[in-house]
Each structure stands twice: as C-alpha cells, then as structure tokens.
Protein backbone atom coordinates (compact mmCIF):
# COMPACT_ATOMS: atom_id res chain seq x y z
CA UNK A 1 0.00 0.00 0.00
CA UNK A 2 2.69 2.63 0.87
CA UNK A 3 4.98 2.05 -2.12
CA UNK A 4 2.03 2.10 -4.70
CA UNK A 5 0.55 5.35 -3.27
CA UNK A 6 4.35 6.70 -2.96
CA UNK A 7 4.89 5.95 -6.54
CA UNK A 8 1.70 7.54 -7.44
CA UNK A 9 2.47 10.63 -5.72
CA UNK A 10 6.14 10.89 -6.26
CA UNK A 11 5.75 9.71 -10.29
CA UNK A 12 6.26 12.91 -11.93
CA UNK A 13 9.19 14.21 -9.86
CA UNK A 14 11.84 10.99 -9.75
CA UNK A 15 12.39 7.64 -11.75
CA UNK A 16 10.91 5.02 -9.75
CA UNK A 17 11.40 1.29 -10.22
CA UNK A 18 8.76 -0.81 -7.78
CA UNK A 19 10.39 -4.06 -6.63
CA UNK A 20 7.15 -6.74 -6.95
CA UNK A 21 6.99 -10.40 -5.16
CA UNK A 22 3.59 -11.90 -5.16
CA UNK A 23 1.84 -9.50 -6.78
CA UNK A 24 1.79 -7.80 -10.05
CA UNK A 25 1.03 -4.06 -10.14
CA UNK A 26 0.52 -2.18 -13.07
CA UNK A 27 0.85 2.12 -12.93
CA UNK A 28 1.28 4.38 -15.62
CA UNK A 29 4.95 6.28 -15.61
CA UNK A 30 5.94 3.43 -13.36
CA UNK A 31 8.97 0.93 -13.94
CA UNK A 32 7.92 -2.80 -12.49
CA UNK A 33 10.30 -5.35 -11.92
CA UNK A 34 10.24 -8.96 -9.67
CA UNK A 35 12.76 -8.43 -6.46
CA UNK A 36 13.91 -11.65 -4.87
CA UNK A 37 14.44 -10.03 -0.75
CA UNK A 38 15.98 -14.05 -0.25
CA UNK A 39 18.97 -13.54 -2.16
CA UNK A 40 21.52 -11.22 -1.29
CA UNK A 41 23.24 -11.70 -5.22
CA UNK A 42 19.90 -11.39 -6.73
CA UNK A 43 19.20 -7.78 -5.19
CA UNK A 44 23.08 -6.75 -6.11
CA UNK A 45 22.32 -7.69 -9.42
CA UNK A 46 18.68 -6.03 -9.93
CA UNK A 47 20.55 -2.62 -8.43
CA UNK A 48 23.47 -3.03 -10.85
CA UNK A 49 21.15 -3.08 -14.02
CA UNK A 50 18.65 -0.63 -12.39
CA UNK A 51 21.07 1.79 -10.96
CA UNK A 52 18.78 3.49 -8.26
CA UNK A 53 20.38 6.14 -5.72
CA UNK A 54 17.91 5.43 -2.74
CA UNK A 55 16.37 2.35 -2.30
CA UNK A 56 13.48 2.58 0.26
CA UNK A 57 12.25 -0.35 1.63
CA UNK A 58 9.09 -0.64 2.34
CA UNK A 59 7.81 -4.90 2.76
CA UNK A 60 6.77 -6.00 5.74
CA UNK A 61 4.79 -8.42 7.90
CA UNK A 62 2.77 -5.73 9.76
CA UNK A 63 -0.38 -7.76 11.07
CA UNK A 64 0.31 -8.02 14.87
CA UNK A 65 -1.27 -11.34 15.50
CA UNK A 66 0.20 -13.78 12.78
CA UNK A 67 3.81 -11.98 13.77
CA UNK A 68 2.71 -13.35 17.47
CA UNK A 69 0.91 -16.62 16.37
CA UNK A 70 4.06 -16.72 13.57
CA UNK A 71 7.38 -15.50 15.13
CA UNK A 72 9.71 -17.72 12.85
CA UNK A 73 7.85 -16.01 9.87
CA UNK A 74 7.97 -12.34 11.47
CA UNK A 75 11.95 -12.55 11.88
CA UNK A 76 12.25 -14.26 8.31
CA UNK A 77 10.00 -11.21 6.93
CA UNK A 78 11.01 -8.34 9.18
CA UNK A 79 15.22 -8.78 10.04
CA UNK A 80 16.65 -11.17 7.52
CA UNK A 81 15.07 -9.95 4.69
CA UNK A 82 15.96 -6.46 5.59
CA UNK A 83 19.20 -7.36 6.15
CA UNK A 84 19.27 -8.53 2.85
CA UNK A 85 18.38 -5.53 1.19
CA UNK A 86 20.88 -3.51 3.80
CA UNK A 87 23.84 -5.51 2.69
CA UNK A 88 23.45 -5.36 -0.98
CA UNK A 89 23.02 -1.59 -0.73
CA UNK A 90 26.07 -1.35 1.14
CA UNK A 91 27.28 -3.70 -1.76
CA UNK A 92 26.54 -1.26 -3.82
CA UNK A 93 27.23 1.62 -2.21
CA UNK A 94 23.48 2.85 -2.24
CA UNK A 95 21.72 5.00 0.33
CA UNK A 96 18.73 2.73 1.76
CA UNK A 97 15.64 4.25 3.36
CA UNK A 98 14.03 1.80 5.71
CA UNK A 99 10.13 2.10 6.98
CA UNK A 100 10.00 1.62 10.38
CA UNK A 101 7.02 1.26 13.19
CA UNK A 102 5.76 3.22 16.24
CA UNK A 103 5.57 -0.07 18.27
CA UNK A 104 8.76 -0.14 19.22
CA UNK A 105 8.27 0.79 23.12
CA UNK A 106 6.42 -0.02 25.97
CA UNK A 107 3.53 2.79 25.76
CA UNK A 108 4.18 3.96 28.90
CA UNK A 109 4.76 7.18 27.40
CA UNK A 110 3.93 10.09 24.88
CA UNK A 111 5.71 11.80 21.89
CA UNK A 112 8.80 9.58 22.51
CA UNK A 113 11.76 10.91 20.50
CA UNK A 114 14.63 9.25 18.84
CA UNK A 115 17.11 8.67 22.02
CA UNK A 116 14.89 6.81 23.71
CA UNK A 117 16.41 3.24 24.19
CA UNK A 118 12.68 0.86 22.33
CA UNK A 119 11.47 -1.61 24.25
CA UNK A 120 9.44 -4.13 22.35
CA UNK A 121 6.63 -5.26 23.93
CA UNK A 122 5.59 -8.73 21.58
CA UNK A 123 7.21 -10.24 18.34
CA UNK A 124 5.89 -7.44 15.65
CA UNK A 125 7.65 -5.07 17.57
CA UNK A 126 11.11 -6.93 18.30
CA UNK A 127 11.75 -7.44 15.00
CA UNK A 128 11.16 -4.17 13.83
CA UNK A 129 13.41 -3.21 16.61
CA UNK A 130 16.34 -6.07 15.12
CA UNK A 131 15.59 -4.64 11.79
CA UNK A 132 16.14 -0.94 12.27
CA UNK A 133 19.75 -2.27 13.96
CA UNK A 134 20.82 -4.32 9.92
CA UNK A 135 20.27 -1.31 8.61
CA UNK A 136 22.00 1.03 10.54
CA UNK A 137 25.18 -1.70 11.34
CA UNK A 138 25.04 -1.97 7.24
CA UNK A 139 25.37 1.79 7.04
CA UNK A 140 25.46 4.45 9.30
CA UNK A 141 24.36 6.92 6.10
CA UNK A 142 20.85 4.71 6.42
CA UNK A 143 17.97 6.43 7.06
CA UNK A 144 15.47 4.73 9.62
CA UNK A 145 11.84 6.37 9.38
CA UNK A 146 9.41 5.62 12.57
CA UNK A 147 5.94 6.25 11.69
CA UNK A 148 2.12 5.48 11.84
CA UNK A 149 0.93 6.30 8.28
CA UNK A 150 -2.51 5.87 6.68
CA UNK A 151 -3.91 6.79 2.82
CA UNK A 152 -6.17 5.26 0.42
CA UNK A 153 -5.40 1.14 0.19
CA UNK A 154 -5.77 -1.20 -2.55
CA UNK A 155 -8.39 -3.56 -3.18
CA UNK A 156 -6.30 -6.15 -1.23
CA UNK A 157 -4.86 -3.97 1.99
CA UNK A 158 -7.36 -1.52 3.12
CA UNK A 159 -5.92 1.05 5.78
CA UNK A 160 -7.06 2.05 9.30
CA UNK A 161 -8.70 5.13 7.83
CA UNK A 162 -10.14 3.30 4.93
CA UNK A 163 -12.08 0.73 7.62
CA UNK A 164 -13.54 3.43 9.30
CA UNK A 165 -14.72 5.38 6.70
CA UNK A 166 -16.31 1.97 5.09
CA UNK A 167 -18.13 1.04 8.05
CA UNK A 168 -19.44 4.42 8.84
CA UNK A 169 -20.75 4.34 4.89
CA UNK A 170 -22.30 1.23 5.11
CA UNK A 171 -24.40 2.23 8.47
CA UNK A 172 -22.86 0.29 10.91
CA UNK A 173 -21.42 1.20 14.08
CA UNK A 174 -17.94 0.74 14.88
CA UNK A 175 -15.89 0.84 18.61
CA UNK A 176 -12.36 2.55 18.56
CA UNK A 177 -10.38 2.87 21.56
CA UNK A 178 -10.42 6.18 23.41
CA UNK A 179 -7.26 5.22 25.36
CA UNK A 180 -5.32 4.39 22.86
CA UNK A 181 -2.68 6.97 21.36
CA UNK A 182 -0.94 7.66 18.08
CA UNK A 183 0.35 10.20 16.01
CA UNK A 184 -0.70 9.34 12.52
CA UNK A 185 0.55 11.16 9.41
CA UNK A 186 -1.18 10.90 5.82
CA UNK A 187 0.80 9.28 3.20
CA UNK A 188 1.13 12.24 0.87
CA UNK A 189 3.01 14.14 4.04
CA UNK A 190 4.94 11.43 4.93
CA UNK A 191 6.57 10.67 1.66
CA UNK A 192 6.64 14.67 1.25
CA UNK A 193 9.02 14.79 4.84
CA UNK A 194 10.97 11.82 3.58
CA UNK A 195 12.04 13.12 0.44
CA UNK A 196 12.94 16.31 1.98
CA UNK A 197 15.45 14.26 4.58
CA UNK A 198 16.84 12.46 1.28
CA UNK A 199 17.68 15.65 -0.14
CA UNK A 200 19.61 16.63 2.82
CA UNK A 201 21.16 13.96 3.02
CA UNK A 202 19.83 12.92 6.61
CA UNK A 203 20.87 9.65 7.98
CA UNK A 204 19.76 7.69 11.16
CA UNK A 205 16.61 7.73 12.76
CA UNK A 206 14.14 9.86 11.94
CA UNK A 207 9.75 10.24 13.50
CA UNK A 208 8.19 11.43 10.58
CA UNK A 209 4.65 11.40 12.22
CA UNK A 210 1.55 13.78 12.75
CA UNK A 211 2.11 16.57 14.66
CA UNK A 212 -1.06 15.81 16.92
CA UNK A 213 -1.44 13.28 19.23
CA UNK A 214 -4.99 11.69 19.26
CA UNK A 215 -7.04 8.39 20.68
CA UNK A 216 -8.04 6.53 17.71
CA UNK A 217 -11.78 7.10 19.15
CA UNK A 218 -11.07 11.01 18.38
CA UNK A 219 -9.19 9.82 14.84
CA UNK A 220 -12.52 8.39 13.89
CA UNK A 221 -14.36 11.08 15.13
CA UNK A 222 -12.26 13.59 12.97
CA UNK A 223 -12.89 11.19 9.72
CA UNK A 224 -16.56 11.40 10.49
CA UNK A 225 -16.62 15.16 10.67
CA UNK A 226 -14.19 15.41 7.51
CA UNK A 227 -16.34 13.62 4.98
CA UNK A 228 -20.06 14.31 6.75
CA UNK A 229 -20.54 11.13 8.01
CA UNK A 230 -22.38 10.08 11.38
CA UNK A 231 -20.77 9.91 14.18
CA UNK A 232 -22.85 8.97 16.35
CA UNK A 233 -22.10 5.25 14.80
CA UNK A 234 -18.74 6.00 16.41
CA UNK A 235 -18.62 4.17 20.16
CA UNK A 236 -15.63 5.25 22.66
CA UNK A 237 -14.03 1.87 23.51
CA UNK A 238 -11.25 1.04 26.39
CA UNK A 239 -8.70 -1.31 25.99
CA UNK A 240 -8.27 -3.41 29.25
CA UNK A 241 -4.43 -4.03 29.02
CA UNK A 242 -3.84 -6.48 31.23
CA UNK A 243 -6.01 -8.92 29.55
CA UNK A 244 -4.65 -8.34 25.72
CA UNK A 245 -4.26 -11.97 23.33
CA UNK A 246 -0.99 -9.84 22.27
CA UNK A 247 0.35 -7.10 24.40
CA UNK A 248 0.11 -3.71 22.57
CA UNK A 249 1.45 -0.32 23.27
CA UNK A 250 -1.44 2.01 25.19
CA UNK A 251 0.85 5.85 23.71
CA UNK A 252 2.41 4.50 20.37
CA UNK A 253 2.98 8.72 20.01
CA UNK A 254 6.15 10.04 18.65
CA UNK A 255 7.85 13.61 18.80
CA UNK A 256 8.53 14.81 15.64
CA UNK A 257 10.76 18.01 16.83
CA UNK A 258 14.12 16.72 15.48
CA UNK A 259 12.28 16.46 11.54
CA UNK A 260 10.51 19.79 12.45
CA UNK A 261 13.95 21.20 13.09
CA UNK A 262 15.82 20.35 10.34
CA UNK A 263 12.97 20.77 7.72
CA UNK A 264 12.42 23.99 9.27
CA UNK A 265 8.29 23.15 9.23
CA UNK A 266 5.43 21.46 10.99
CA UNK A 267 4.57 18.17 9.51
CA UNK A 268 0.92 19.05 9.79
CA UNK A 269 -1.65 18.04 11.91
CA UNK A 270 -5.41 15.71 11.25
CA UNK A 271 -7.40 18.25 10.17
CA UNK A 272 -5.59 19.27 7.30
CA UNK A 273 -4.25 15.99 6.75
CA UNK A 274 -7.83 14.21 6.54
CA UNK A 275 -8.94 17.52 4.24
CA UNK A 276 -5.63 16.71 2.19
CA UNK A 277 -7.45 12.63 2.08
CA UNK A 278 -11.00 13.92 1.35
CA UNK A 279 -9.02 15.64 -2.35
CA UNK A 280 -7.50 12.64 -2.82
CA UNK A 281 -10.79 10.98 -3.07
CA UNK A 282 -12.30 13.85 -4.66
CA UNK A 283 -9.56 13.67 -7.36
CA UNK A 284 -9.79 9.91 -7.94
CA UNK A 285 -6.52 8.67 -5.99
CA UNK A 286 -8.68 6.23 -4.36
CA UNK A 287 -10.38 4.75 -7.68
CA UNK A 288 -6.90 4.45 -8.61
CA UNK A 289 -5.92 2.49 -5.92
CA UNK A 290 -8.64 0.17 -5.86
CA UNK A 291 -8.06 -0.71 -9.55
CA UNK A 292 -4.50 -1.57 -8.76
C-alpha cells in the first residue's frame, strides 16, 4: 500500500522502479520489476542493471497477530530480509531508506523521540526493533523512518482510515479505543518529509509522524466530521491491558521536533491531513488504488 501510493504521488518528480513479489502491479509512468528479498546476489544484481540512488524499503509483515501466532515467519519477513536488502546496498554503495514502526516501546509514554532506548513489547515489535539495527550496522548513512501512516489502500490492503470510513458508509457502528494513542501522518506528508530528509542527506533515525497526538476514538471522530458522516455510529471503547491476546502499546505517540527542526516546518496536523485525504478521493486517488 505505501509504495504504490508513494509511486503515485512521487511519479512525476523521480524515476521510480517498484520491486514486486507476489503480486503484479501495473501504474502508468511506473517501472515494475520482480525483487527476490531471499537472495543477497539477486538484489546486487537487480541494483546493478537498475542503478537506483535510494532504495526505500518498504515490505513488511505488519499484522500483529500472525507476527505473534508466527514468530519464525515475522523474523524471516522483518530482520533477515531487511538485512538482505541492507547488505546489498552497502554492496553497492546505495543509500537505503528503511520504513520503520511506532511499536517499538512499551507505551508507557507520549511523543517519545529518537534517544529513547525501544522496548518491544511482543514479536511485531522486536523485530522491527532487530531490523532498524541491519540497517544502521550496514550503514550508518541509512535512514530509519518511525511512523504510523494511513492513505487510500488497494483492493487487497485496506488502511485504518479506509475501515472506518467503510463502516461508517455502510451504516454500521464501529468501537475505537479512546485510550489508545498515536500520532498518525497521511501518506502524501509522509513521503513529502521523507524526500525532503533524502535531499539533505539525513541519515539515522528519523519520527516522521503527525504533529497531533490523538485516541483513535477522536481519529474516527475527525474522519466522520471530515467527509459528513455520522458519528454517532462511532462508540468510545477502552482497551483493558492487562487482559490483551498480544500485548500492545497504550501511547504509540512520537515527537517529531528533530524532523521539524531540520525541515524547518510542521509536519501538519489531522485536520488538514484528513482535508488533504478527502481531495484525494475527490480527485480519484482512491479509484486508482482500488483498480490496482
């Protein structure tokens, strides 16, 4: 979902070249090609005939209860293949943008920054965490992004915004935690931020996240209000924490001061974020999408 909407958005102003495994994407003014993430030689070879100066790496296994019910599966998907791509862009002397998480720590805080030491609370998280450290041992130039991002998805991975907007069009009513925290930034910002960091050649670890923090309850409630749906279909819900299947993060909120400060802007906050969403869908980004 984030690389197709990132080559979308991003089509007009570099060369792009989307690395496919199972599926097979079409998009006008985009370069395709298959990416093996297994083999080491194969990725040195696809970067030697494709010649790209960033690589950002974007695959993941990002559903929280087959990375629990599937650890083996979360480390093959998460570390090694990241360390895959890490090493042959260090084989290649290519910069290598990594997409990171928010669930890297405990939750027992808010707007987190970058020196604080993560603290993975269940498998999704650790690996992320053992990720992040292949890229940065493979390169200390790497640039690590930590973020909670949402946008129009594809027919096949819908997004946390797209969900509630569906169920409040179909009528039904949906329960969002009001004690749960994030900072969430659209994907048209966050790709925005990132290429700004790429051109200033920024390396390490970067929060490129909303710059309000909000329950996912009030997220919902802002959607609703955005595109004049009811919100009274919207029910505040409260996550009991010692009693999770999987333990999650209560504050997955991040500061985003250090990006603020070297971009020299705010990275914008949900209200003109979800307007910035409601033009995408006025414009046909999400048709787009869904045609994918």
């Amino acid at each position: 979902m984030l690389a197709t909407n990132w080559s979308l958005m991003m089509r007009d102003e570099c060369v792009f070249t989307l690395g496919l495994h199972k599926r097979s994407v079409s998009i006008s003014g985009i370069k395709t090609c298959f990416a093996d993430l297994n083999s080491q030689k194969y990725l040195i070879d696809l970067f030697e005939k494709t010649k790209p100066d960033v690589v950002v790496h974007t695959a993941g296994l990002t559903n929280i209860e087959q990375c629990e019910a599937s650890p083996d599966l979360a480390y093959d998907v998460n570390v090694k293949l990241t360390a895959n791509v890490a090493k042959a862009c260090k084989a290649e002397n290519i910069k290598l943008v990594y997409i990171s998480t928010d669930h890297l720590f405990a939750g027992n805080g808010s707007l987190v920054d970058e020196t604080q030491p993560v603290e993975p609370i269940n498998v999704y998280a650790q690996t992320k965490a053992d990720a992040e450290k292949h890229v940065l041992k493979a390169n200390n130039e790497n640039l690590i992004i930590r973020t909670n991002f949402y946008g129009w998805g594809t027919r096949y991975r819908l997004s946390f915004s797209d969900l509630v907007l569906q169920t409040l069009r179909d009528g039904k009513a949906l329960k969002l935690q009001k004690n749960r925290f994030f900072t969430p930034i659209l994907i048209y910002d966050l790709v925005s931020a990132v290429h700004e960091l790429i051109a200033l050649n920024a390396s390490g670890i970067y929060n490129i996240v909303g710059d309000d923090r909000i329950s996912k309850y009030d997220f919902g409630l802002a959607l609703a209000r955005e595109f004049e749906l009811e919100k009274k279909l919207l029910e505040p819900g409260y996550d009991s924490y010692d009693h999770q299947i999987v333990r999650r993060p209560a504050d997955m909120s991040l500061s985003n001061i250090k990006a603020r400060n070297l971009l020299s802007r705010n990275l914008g906050g949900v209200q003109n974020h979800l307007a910035r969403l409601r033009d995408q869908e006025v414009f046909g980004l999400k048709n787009i999408l869904l045609n994918l």
